[in-house]
Every structure is written in structure tokens, then in C-alpha cells.
N, C-alpha and C. Protein backbone atom coordinates (compact mmCIF):
# COMPACT_ATOMS: atom_id res chain seq x y z
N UNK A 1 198.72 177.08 135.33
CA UNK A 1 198.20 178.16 136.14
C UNK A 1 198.65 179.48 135.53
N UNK A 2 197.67 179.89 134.61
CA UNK A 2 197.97 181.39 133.77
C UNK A 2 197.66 182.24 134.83
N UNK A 3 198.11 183.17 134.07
CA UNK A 3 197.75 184.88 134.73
C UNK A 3 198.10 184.67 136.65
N UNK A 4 197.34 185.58 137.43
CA UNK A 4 197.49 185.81 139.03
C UNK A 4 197.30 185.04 139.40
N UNK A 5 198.20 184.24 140.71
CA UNK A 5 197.28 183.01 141.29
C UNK A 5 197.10 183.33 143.14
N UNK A 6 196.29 183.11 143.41
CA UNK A 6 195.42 183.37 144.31
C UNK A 6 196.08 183.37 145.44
N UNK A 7 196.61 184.17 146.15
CA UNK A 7 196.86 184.32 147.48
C UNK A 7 196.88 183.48 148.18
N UNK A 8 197.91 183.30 148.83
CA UNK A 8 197.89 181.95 150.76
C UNK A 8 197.82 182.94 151.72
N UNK A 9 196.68 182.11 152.45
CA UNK A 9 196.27 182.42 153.40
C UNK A 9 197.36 182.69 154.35
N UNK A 10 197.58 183.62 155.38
CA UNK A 10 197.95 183.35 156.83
C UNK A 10 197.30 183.00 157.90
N UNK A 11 198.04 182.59 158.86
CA UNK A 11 197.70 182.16 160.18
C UNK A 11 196.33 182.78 160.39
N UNK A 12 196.63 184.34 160.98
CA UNK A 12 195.53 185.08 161.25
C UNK A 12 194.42 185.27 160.28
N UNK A 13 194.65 185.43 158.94
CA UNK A 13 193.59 185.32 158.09
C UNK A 13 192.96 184.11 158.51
N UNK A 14 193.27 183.32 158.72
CA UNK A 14 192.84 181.64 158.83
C UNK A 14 191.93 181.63 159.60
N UNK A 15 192.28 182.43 160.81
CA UNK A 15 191.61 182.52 162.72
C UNK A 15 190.64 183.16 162.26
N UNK A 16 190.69 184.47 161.64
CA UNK A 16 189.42 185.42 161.13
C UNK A 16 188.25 184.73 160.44
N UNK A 17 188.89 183.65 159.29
CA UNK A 17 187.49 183.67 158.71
C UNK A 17 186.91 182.57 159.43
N UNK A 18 187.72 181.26 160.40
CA UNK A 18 186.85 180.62 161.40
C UNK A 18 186.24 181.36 162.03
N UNK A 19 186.42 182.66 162.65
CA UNK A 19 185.57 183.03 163.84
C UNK A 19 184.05 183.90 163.03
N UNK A 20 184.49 184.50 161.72
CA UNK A 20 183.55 184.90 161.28
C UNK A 20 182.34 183.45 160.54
N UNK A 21 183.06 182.79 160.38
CA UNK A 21 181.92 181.26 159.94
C UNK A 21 181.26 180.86 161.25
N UNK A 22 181.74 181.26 162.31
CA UNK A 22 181.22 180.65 163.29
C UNK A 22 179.84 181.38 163.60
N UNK A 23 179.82 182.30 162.74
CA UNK A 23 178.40 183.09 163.60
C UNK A 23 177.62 183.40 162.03
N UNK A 24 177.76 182.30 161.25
CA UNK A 24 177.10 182.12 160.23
C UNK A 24 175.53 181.32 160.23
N UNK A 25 174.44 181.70 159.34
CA UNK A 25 173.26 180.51 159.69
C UNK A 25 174.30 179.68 159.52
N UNK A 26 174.55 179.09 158.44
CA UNK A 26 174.66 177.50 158.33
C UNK A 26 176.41 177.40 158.80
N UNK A 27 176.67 177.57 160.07
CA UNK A 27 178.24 177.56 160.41
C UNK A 27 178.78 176.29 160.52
N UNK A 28 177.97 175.73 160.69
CA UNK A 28 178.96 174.14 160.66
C UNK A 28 178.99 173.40 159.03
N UNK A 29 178.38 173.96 158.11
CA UNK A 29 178.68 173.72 156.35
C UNK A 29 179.52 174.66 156.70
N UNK A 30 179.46 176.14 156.85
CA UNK A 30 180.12 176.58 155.85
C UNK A 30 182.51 176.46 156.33
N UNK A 31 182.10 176.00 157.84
CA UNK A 31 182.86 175.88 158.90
C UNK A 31 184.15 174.65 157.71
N UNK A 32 183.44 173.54 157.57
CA UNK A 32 184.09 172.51 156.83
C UNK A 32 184.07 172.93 155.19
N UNK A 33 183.33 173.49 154.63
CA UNK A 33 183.55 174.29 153.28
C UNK A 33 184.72 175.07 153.19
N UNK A 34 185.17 175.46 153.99
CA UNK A 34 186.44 176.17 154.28
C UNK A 34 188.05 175.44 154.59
N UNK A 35 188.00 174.80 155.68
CA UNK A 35 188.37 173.38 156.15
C UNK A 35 189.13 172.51 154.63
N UNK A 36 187.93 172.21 154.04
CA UNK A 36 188.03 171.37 153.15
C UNK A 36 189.12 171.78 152.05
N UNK A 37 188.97 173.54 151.62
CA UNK A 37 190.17 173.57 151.03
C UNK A 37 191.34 173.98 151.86
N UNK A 38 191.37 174.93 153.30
CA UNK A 38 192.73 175.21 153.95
C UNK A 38 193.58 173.96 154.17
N UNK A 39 192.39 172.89 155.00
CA UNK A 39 192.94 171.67 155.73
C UNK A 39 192.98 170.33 154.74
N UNK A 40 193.03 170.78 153.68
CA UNK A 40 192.39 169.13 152.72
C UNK A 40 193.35 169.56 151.17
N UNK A 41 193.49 170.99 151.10
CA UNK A 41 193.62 171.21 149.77
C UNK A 41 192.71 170.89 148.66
N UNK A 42 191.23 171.12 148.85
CA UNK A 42 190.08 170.58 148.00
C UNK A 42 190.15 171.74 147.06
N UNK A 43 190.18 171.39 145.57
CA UNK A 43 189.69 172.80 144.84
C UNK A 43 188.17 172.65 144.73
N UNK A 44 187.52 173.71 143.94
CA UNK A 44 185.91 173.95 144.33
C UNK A 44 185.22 173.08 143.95
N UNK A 45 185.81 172.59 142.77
CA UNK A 45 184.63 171.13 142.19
C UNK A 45 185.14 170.01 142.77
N UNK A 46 186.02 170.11 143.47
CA UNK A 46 186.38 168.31 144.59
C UNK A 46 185.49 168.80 145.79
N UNK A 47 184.89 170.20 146.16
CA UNK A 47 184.24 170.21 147.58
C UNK A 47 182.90 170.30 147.39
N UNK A 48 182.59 170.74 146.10
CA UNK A 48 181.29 170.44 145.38
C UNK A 48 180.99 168.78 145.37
N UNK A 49 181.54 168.07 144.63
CA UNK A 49 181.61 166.90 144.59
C UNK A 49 181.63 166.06 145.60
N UNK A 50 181.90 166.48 146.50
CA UNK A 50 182.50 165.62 147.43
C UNK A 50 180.66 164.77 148.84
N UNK A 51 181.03 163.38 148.47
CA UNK A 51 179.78 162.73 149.11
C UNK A 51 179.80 162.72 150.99
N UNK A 52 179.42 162.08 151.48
CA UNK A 52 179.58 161.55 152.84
C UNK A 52 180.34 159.94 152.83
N UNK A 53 179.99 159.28 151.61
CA UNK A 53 180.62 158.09 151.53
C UNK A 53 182.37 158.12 151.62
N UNK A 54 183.01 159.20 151.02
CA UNK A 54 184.70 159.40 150.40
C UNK A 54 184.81 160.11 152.06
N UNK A 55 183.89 160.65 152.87
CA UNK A 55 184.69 160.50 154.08
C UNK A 55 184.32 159.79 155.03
N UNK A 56 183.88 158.90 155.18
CA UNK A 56 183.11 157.69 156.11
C UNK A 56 183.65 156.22 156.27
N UNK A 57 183.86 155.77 157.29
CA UNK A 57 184.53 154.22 157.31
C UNK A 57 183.33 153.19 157.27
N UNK A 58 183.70 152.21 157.24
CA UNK A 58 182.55 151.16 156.66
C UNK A 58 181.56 151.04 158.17
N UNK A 59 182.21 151.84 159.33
CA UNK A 59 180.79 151.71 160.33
C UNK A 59 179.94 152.94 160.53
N UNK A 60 180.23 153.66 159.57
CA UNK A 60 179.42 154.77 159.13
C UNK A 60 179.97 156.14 160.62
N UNK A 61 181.25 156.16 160.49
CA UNK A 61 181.67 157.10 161.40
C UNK A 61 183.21 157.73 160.48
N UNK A 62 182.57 159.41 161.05
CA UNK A 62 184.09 160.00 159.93
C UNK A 62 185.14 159.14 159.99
N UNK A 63 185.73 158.84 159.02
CA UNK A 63 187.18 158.06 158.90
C UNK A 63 188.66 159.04 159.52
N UNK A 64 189.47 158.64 158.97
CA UNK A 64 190.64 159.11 159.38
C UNK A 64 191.31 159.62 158.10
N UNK A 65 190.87 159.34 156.88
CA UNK A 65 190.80 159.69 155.79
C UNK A 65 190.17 159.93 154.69
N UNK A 66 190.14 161.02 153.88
CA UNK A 66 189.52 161.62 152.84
C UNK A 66 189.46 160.39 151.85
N UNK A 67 188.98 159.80 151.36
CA UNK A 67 188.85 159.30 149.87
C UNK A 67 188.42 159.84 148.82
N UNK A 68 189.10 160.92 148.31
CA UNK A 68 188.29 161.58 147.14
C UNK A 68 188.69 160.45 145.71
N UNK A 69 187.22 160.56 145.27
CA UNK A 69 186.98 159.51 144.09
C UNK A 69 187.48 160.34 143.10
N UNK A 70 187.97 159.41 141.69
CA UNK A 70 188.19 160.05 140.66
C UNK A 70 187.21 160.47 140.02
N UNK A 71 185.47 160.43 139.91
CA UNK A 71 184.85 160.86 139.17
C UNK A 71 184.28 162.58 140.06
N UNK A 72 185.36 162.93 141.59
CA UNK A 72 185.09 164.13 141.96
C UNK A 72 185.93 164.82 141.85
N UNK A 73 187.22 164.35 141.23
CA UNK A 73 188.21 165.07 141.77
C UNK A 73 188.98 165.49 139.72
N UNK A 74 189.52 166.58 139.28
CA UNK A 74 190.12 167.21 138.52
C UNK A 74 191.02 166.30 137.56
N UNK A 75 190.67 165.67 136.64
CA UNK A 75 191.87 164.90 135.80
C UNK A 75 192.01 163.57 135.98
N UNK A 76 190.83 163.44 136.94
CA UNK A 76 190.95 161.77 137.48
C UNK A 76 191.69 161.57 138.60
N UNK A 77 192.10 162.34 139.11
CA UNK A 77 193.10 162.13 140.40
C UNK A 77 192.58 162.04 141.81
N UNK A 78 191.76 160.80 141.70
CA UNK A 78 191.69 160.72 143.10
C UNK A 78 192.64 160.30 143.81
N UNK A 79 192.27 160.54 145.48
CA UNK A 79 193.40 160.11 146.22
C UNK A 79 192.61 160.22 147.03
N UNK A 80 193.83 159.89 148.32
CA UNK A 80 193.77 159.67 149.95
C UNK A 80 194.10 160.99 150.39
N UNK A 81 193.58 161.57 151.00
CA UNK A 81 194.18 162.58 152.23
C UNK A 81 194.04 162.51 153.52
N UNK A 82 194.93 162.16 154.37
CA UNK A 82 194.65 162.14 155.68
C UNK A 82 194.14 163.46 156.57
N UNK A 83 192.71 162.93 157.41
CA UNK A 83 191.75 164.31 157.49
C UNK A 83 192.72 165.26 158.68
N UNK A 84 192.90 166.27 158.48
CA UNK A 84 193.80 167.29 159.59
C UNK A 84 192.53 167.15 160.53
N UNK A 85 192.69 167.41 162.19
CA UNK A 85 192.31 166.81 162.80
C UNK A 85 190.95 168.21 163.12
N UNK A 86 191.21 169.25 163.06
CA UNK A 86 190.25 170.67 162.98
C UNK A 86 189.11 170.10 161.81
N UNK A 87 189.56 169.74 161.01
CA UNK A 87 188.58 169.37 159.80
C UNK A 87 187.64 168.16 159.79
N UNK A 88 187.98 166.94 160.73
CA UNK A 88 187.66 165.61 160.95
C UNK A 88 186.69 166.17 161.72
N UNK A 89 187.16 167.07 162.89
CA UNK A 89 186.31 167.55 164.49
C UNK A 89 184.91 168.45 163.77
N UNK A 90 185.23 168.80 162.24
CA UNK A 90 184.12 169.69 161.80
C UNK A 90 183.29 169.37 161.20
N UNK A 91 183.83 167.80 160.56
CA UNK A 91 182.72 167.11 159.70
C UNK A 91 182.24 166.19 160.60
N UNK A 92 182.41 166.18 161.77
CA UNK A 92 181.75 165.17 162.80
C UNK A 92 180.70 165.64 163.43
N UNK A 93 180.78 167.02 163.63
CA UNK A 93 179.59 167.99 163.95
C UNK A 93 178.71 168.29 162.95
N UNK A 94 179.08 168.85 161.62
CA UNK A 94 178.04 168.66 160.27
C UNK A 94 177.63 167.33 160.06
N UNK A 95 178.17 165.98 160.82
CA UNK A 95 177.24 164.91 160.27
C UNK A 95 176.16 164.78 161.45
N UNK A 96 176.51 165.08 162.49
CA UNK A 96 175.59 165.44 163.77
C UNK A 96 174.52 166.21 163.34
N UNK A 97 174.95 167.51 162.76
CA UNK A 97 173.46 168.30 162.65
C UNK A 97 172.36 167.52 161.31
N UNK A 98 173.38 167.18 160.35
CA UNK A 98 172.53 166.51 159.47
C UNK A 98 171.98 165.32 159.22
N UNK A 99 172.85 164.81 159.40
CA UNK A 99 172.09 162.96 159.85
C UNK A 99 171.99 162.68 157.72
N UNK A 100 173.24 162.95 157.56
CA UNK A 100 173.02 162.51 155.63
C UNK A 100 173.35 160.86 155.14
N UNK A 101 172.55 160.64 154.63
CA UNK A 101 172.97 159.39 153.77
C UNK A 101 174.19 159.58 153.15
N UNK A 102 174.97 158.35 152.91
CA UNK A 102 175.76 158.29 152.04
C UNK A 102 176.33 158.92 151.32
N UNK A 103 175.36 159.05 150.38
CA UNK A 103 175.22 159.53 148.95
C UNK A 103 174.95 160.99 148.97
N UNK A 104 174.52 161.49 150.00
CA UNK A 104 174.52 162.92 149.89
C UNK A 104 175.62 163.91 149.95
N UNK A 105 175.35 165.30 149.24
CA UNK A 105 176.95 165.65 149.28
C UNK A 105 177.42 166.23 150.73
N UNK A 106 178.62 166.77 151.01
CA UNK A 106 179.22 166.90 152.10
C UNK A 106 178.56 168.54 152.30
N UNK A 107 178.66 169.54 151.08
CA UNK A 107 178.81 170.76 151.16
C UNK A 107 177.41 171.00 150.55
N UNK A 108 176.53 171.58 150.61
CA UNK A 108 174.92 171.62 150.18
C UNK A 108 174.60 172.66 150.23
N UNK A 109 173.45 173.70 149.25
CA UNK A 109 173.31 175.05 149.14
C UNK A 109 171.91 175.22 150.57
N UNK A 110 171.92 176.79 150.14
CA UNK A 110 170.66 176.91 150.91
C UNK A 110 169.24 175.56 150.86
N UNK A 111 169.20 175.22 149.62
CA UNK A 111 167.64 174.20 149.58
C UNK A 111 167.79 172.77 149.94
N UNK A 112 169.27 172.68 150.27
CA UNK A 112 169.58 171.14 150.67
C UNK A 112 170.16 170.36 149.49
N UNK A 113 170.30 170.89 148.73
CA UNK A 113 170.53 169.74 147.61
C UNK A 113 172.42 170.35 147.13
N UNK A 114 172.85 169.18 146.40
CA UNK A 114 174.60 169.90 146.41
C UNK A 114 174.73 171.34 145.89
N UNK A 115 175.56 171.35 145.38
CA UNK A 115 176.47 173.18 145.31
C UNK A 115 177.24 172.67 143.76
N UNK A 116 177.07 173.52 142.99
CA UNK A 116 177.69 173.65 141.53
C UNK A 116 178.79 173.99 142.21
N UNK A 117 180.28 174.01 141.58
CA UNK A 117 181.92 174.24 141.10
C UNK A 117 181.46 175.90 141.27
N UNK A 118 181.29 176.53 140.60
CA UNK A 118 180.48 177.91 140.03
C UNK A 118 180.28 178.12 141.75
N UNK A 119 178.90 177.65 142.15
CA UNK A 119 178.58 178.32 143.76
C UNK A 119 179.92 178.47 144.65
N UNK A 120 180.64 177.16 144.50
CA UNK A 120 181.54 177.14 145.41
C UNK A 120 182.37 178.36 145.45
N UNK A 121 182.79 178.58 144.10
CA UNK A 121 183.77 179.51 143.80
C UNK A 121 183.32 181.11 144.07
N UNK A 122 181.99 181.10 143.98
CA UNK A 122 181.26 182.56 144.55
C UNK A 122 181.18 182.55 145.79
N UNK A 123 181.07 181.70 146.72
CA UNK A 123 180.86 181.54 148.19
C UNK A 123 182.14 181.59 148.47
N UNK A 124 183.65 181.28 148.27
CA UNK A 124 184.77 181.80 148.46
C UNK A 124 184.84 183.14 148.30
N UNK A 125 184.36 183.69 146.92
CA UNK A 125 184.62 185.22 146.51
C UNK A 125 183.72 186.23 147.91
N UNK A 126 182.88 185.93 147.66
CA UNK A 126 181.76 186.45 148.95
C UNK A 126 182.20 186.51 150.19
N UNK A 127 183.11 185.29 150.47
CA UNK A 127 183.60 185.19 152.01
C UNK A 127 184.92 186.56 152.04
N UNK A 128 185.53 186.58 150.99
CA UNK A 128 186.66 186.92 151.18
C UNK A 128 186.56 188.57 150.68
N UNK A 129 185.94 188.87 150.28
CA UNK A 129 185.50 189.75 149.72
C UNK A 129 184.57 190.84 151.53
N UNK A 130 184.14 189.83 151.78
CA UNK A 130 183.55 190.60 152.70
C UNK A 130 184.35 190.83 154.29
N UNK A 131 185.34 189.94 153.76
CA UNK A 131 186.45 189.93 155.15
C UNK A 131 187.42 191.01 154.41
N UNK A 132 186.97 191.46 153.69
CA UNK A 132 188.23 192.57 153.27
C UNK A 132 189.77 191.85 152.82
N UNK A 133 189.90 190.90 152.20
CA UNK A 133 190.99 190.02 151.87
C UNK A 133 191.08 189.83 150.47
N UNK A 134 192.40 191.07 149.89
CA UNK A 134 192.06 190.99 148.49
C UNK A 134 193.00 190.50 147.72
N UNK A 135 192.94 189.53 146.56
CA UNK A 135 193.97 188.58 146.09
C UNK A 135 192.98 187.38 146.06
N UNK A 136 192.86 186.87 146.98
CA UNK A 136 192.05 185.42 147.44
C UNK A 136 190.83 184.85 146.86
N UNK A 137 191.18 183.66 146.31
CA UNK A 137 190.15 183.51 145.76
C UNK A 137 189.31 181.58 146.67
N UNK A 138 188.69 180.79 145.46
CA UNK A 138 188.40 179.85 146.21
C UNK A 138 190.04 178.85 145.96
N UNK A 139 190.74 179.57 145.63
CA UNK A 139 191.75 178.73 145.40
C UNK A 139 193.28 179.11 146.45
N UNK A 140 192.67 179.99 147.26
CA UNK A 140 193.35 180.72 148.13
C UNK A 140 193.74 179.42 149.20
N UNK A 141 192.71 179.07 149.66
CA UNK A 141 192.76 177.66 150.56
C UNK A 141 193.87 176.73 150.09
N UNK A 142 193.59 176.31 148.73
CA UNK A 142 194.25 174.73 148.07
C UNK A 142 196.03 175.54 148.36
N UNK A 143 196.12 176.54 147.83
CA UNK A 143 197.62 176.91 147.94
C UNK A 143 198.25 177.39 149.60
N UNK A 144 197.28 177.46 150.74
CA UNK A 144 197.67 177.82 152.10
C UNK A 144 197.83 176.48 152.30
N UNK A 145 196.97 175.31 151.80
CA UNK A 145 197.33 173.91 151.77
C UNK A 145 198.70 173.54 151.74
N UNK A 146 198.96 173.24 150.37
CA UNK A 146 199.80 172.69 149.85
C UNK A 146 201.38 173.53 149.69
N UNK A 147 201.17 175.18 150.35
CA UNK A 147 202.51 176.03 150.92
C UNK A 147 202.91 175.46 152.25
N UNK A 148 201.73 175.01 152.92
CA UNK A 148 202.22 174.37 154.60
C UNK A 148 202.58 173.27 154.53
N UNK A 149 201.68 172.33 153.72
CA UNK A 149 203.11 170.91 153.61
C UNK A 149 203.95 170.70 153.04
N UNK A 150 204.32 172.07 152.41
CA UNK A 150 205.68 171.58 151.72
C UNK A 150 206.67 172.32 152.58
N UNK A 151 206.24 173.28 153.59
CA UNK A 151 207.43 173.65 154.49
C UNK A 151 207.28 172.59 155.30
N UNK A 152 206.24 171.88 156.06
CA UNK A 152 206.33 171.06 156.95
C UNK A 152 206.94 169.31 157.09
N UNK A 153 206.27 169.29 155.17
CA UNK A 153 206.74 167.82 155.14
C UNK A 153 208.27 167.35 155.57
N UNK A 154 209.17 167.66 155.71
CA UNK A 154 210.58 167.36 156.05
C UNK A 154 210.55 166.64 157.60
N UNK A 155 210.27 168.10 158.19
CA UNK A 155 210.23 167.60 159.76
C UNK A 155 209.29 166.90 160.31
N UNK A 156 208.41 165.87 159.66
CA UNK A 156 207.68 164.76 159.67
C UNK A 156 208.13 163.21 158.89
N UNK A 157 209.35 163.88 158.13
CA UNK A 157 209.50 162.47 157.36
C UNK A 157 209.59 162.45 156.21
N UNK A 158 208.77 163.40 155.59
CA UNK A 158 207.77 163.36 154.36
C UNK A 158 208.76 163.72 153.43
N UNK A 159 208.26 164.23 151.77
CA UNK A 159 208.79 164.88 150.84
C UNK A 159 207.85 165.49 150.05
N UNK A 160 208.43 166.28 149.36
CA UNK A 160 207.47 167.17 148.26
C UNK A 160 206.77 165.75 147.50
N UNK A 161 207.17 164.84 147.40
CA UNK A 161 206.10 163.78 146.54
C UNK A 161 204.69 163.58 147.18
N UNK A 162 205.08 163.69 148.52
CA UNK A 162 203.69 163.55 149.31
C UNK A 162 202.92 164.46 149.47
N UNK A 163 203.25 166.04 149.45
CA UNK A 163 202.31 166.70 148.83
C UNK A 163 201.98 166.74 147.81
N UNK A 164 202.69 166.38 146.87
CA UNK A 164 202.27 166.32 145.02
C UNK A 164 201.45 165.52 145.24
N UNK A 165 201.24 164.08 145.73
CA UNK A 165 200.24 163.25 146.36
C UNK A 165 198.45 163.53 146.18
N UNK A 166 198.80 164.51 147.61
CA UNK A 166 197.62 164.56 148.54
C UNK A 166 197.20 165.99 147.31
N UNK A 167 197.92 166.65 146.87
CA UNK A 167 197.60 167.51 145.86
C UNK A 167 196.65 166.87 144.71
N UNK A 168 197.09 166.10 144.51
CA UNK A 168 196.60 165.64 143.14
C UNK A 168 197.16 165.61 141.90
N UNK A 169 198.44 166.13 142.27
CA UNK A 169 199.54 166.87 140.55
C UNK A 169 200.29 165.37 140.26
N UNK A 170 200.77 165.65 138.82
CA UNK A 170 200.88 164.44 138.52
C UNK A 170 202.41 164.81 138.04
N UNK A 171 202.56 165.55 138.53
CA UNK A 171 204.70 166.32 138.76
C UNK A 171 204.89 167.27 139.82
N UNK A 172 206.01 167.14 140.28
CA UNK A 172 206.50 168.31 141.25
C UNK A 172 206.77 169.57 140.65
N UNK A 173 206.75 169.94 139.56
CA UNK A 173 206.36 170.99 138.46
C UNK A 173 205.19 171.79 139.05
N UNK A 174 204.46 170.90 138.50
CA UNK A 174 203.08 171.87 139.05
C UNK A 174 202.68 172.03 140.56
N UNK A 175 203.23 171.01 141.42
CA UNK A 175 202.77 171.22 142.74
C UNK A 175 204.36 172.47 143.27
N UNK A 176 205.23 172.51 142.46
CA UNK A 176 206.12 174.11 143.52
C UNK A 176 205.67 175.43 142.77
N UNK A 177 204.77 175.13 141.46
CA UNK A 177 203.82 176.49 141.72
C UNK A 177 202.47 177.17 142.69
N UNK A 178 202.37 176.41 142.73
CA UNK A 178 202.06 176.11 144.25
C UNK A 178 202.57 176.96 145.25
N UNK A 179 203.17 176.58 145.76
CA UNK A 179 204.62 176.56 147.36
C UNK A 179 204.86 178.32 146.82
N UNK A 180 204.56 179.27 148.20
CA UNK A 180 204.82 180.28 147.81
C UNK A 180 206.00 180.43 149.23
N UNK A 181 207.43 181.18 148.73
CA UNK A 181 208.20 181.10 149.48
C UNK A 181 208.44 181.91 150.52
N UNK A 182 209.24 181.88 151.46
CA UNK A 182 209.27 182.99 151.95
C UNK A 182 210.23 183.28 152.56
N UNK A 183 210.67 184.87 152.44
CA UNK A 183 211.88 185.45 153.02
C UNK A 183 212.22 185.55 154.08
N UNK A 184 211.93 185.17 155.58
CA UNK A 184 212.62 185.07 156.41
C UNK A 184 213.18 183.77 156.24
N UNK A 185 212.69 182.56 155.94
CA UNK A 185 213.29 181.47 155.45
C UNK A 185 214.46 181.27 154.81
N UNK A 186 214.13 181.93 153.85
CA UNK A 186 215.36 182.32 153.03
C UNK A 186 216.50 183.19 153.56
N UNK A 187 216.35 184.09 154.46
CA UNK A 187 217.45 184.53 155.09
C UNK A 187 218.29 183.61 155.88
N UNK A 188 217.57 182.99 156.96
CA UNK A 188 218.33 181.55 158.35
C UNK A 188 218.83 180.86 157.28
N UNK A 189 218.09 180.87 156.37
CA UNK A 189 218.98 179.46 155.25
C UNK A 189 220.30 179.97 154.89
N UNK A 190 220.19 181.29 153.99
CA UNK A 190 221.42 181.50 153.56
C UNK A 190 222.71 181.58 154.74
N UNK A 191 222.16 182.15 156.03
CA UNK A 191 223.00 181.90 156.90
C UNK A 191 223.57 180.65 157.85
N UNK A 192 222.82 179.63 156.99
CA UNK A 192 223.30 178.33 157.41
C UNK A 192 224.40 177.81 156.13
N UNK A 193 224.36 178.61 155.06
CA UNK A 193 225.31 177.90 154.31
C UNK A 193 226.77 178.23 154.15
């Protein structure tokens, strides 16, 4: 990860651009297009890529988990992600309005048919750009991702391996560039030692 890397989201940034997707034509795509990288950590060509099959259980109802395949996902790294439950509730309503086969993709342009890596990454710039949010890119999401489970994983059980995991990184190297820190944290800490 050369040069600037893309801003994490906050809370309220988060609330803003749901409420502004919500009064979008296509708000329930663009609702889980969003989702997909805050709540999933998807970068743009895993949400490009991404079918109805890798989130669907064999009775054809959203699963409980992401299956991103290796021929969608960056380096070969597919995996499992378990769906955050805002994101499950959003692709259950986009499969409602659409009624898609299988095989069709999750995230689809204006004419119905999938979304290039390229679109994705302009439809982030566009969103964020027009919410006045500067830094952020489509990669703004994957790192508000993968900064929240690595503060959270502890007090669940977890470890930084399990976000390196659900990340896709193939070292904890690359997934704590990632993890952007932060100073009130760092203050209670030092005063715990």
C-alpha cells in the first residue's frame, strides 16, 4: 500500500452516507454496495465480482455467510465472512426487489448487467465526493472494516488472525496497515500500565 491510504470511516460518516443512499433511485443496490465494503471489508473488484450464489444457502435464501470465491476475490483469497447483520437485512431486500438468478452479480450498473472494478471505484469517488468527505476513497470502507475488528476482535474471543482472515491478507503485516489507531485509546492504555 504505496503513497496515501484512504481514510476510515466514522460512526457518523457511516449514518450519513446510509441516510443519503436511502433516497437514492436504486437505494437498495446502492444501500449493500456500501455495506459490502463498511460491513464485509469487500475491495471494489470482490463487490464487482461478487454473484448471488457466494451469498446464498443451498435453499436459495441469504446465508449467514459471505463465500467469496477465489476467482472474485484479489490474489486468490477467497474466504468466508460472516454477513454483519445490517448487511444480510440489505441483501435480503435487494434479493426481494430483484428476484436474480444465481449467477447474476450482487452489485449491477444502471442497464442491469454487472459493474467493472473501475465503476465501482468511481461510484465510491462520486458518493464521497458529493457528501463532502475528503481522503476517502472506495477503499475507505475495507479499512473502517478491518480498523473495527481489530479493536473489537478481543472482546469477542477473536485475534488479529481473524481479521487477517476475513481480510484476505496472507500476514498480519499487511492487515495492521490497515488498523488505523487511535489516541484516546492510547491514552486509558498508557494509564493502565
Amino acid at each position: 500500500m504505496a503513497g496515501k491510504q484512504a481514510k476510515v470511516l466514522t460512526v457518523a460518516q457511516s449514518r450519513a452516507v446510509l441516510m443519503y443512499l436511502s433516497g437514492t433511485r436504486n437505494a437498495a443496490r446502492d444501500t449493500v454496495m456500501f455495506l459490502l465494503s463498511a460491513k464485509a471489508g469487500l475491495r471494489a473488484r470482490e463487490v464487482a465480482m461478487l454473484t448471488w450464489s457466494m451469498v446464498m444457502d443451498a435453499n436459495s435464501d441469504i446465508a449467514e455467510v459471505l463465500a467469496l470465491e477465489d476467482r472474485a476475490a484479489k490474489m486468490r483469497s477467497g474466504r468466508q465472512i460472516p454477513l454483519n447483520r445490517d448487511l444480510r437485512q440489505a441483501l435480503i431486500e435487494l434479493h426481494r426487489v430483484r428476484r436474480p438468478r444465481p449467477e447474476d452479480p450482487v452489485i449491477y450498473s444502471e442497464r442491469g448487467r454487472s459493474m467493472s472494478a473501475g465503476s465501482v471505484v468511481r461510484w465510491f469517488h462520486d458518493l464521497y465526493t458529493r457528501l463532502g468527505f475528503t481522503g476517502c476513497s472506495s477503499h475507505s470502507g475495507r479499512r473502517t472494516f478491518i480498523t473495527a475488528a481489530a479493536r473489537k476482535a478481543s472482546t469477542v474471543g477473536g485475534s488479529l488472525k481473524d481479521v487477517m482472515e476475513m481480510a484476505g491478507h496472507r500476514s498480519l503485516q499487511t492487515t495492521s496497515r490497515y488498523i488505523e489507531g487511535d489516541s484516546e485509546a492510547k491514552r486509558k492504555l498508557v494509564d493502565l500500565v
